[in-house]
Protein backbone atom coordinates (compact mmCIF):
# COMPACT_ATOMS: atom_id res chain seq x y z
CA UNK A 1 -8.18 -5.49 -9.45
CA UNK A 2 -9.84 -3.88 -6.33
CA UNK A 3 -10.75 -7.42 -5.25
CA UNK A 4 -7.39 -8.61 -5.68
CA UNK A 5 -6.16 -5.34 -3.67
CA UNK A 6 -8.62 -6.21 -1.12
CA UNK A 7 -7.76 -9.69 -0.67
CA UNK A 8 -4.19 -8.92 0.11
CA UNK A 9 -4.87 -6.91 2.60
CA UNK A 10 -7.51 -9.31 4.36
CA UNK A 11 -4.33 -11.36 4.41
CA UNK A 12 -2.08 -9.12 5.63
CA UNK A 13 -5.37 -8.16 8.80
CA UNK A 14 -5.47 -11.59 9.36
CA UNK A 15 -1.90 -12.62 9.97
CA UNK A 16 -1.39 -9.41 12.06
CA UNK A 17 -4.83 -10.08 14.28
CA UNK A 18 -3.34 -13.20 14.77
CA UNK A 19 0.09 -11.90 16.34
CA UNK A 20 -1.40 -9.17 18.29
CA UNK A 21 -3.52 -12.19 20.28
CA UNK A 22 -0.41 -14.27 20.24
CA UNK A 23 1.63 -10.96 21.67
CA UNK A 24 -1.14 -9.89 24.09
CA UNK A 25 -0.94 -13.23 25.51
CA UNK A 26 2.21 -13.57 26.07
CA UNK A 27 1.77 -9.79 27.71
CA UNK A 28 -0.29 -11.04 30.12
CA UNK A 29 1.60 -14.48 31.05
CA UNK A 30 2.70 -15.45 33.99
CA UNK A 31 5.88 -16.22 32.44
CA UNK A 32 6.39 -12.33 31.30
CA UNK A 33 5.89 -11.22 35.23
CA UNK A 34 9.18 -8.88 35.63
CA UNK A 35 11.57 -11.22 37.88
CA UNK A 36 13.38 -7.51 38.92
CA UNK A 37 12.98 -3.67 38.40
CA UNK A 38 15.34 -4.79 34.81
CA UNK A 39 13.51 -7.51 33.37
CA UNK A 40 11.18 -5.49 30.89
CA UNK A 41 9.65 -8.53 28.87
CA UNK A 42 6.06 -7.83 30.01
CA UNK A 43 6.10 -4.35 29.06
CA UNK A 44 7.75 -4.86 25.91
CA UNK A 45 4.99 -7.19 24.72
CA UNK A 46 2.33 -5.10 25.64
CA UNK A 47 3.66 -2.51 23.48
CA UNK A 48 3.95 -4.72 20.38
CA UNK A 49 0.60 -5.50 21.38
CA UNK A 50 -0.42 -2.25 20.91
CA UNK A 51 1.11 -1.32 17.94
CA UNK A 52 -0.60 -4.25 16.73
CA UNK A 53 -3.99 -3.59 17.55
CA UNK A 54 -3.04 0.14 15.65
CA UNK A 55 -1.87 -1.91 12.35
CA UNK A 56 -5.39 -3.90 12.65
CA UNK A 57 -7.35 -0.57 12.95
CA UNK A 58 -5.65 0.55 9.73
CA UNK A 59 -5.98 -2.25 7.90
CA UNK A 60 -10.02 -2.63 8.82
CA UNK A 61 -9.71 1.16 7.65
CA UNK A 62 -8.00 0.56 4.43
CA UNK A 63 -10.41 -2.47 3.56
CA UNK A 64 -13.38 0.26 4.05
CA UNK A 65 -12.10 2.88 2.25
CA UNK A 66 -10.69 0.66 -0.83
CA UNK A 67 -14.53 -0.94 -0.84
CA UNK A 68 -15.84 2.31 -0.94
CA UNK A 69 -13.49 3.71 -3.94
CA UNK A 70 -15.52 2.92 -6.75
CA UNK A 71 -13.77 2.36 -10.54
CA UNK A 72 -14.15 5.06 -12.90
CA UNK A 73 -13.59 4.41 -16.51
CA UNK A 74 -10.51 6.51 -18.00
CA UNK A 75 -10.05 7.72 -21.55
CA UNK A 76 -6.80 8.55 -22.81
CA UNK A 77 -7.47 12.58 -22.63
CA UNK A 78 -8.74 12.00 -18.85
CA UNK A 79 -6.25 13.74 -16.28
CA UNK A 80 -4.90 10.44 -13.46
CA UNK A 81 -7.11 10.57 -10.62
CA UNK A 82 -7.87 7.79 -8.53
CA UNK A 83 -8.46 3.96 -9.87
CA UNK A 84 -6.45 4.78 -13.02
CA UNK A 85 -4.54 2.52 -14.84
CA UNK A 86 -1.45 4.23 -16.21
CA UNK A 87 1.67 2.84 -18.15
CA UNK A 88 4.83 4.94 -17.98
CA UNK A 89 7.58 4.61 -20.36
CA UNK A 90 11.33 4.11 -19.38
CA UNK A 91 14.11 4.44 -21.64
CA UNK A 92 12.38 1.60 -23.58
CA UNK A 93 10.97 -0.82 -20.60
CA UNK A 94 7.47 -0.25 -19.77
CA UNK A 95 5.78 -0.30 -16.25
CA UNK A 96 2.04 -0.11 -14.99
CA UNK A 97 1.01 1.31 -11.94
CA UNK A 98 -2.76 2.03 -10.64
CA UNK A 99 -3.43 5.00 -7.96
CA UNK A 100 -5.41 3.89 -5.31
CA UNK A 101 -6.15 5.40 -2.05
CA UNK A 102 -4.48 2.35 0.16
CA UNK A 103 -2.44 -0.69 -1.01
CA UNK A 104 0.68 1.39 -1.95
CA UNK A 105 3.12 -1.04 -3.50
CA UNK A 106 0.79 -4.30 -3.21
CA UNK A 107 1.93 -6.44 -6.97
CA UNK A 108 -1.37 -7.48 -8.89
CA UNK A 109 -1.20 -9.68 -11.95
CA UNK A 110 -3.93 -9.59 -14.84
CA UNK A 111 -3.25 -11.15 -17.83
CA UNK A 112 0.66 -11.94 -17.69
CA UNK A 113 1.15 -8.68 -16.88
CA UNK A 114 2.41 -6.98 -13.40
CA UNK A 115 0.63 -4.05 -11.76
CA UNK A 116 2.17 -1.78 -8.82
CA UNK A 117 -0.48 -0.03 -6.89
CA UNK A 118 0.40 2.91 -5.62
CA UNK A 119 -1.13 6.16 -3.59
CA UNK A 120 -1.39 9.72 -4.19
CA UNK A 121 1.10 9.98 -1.30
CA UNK A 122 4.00 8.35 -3.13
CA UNK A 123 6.53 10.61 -5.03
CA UNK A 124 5.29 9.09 -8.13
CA UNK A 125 1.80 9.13 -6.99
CA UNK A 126 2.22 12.74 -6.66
CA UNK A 127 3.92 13.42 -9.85
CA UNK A 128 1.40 11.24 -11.87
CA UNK A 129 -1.96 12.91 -10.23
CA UNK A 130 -3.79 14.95 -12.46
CA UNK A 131 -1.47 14.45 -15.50
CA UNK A 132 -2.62 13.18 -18.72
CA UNK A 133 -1.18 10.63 -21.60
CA UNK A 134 2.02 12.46 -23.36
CA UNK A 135 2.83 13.92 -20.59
CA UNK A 136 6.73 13.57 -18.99
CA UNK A 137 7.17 13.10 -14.93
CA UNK A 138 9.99 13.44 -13.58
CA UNK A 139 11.10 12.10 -10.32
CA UNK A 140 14.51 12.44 -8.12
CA UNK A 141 15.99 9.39 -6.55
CA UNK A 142 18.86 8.96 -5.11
CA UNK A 143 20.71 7.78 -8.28
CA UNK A 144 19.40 10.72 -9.86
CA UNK A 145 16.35 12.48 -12.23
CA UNK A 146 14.50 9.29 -13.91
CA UNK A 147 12.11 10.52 -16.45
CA UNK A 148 9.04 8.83 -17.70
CA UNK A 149 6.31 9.44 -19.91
CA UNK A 150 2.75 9.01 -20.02
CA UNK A 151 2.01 6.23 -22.69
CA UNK A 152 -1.45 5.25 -21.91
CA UNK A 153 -4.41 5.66 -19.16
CA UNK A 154 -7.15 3.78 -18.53
C-alpha cells in the first residue's frame, strides 16, 4: 500500500512540476510585461510560480519521508501508531483507514476493498492514535458526535 501511496503522489509532483514551468514561463514572457502601473499579470504568475515550486518541495518531502516509514506488523492488542490498518465500525457500515505520516485522504484499493489514508494530524487521526481494538472514538462534526468503534487493527 506504501507503493500505491507513493505512486500517487509521484503523480500529483509531476503534474504540479509541470505547471510551475508552464507558470514560470509565462512569468517571464514578453507577453506578461505590465502594459501600465495596473496590469499585474507578470507578478501574478510569478507568485503561482512560487507557490508552485513550495507544493514541489513538499511533495519531494512527502515521497522521502513515506519511503522512509517502514511497515510494522500490528496485532489486534497493539495500540494505532503509524502504518496501521484499522477498521472502524459505524452504525452497521464499516470503513478502513491506514495512518500514515503524508498522503492524508489519498483512496487505495486492495482486494475490492477501499482504503482512506489518513495522518496523525486529522481529527480522526488524532482520535485513533494510540487506541486499541474495542475501543470507541468519538469525533464532532458539524452534523454532530459520530461514534465509531475499533473493530480490527492490523
Amino acid at each position: 500500500m506504501i507503493g500505491q501511496i507513493a505512486a500517487v503522489l509521484a503523480d500529483e509532483l509531476s503534474a504540479v512540476q509541470t505547471a510551475a514551468a508552464a507558470t514560470a514561463s509565462a512569468a517571464t514572457h514578453e507577453e506578461s510585461k505590465a502594459e501600465n502601473q495596473y496590469d499585474t499579470r507578470g507578478l501574478e504568475a510569478s507568485y503561482l510560480a512560487g507557490a508552485q515550486l513550495e507544493r514541489v518541495a513538499e511533495l519531494e518531502g512527502a515521497i522521502i519521508r513515506l519511503k522512509n516509514t517502514p511497515p510494522k506488523d500490528f496485532a489486534e492488542d497493539d495500540r494505532i501508531g503509524l502504518t496501521a490498518l484499522v477498521t472502524l465500525e459505524h452504525e452497521g457500515a464499516h470503513f478502513l483507514y491506514l495512518m500514515m505520516a503524508v498522503g492524508a485522504g489519498i483512496s487505495l484499493h486492495d482486494a475490492g476493498r477501499t482504503i482512506t489514508v489518513i495522518t496523525p494530524q486529522s481529527p480522526l487521526g488524532r482520535a485513533l492514535l494510540g487506541k486499541c481494538c474495542g475501543d470507541e472514538v468519538v469525533i464532532t462534526t458539524p452534523q454532530g458526535e459520530r461514534h465509531f468503534e475499533i473493530t480490527s487493527i492490523s
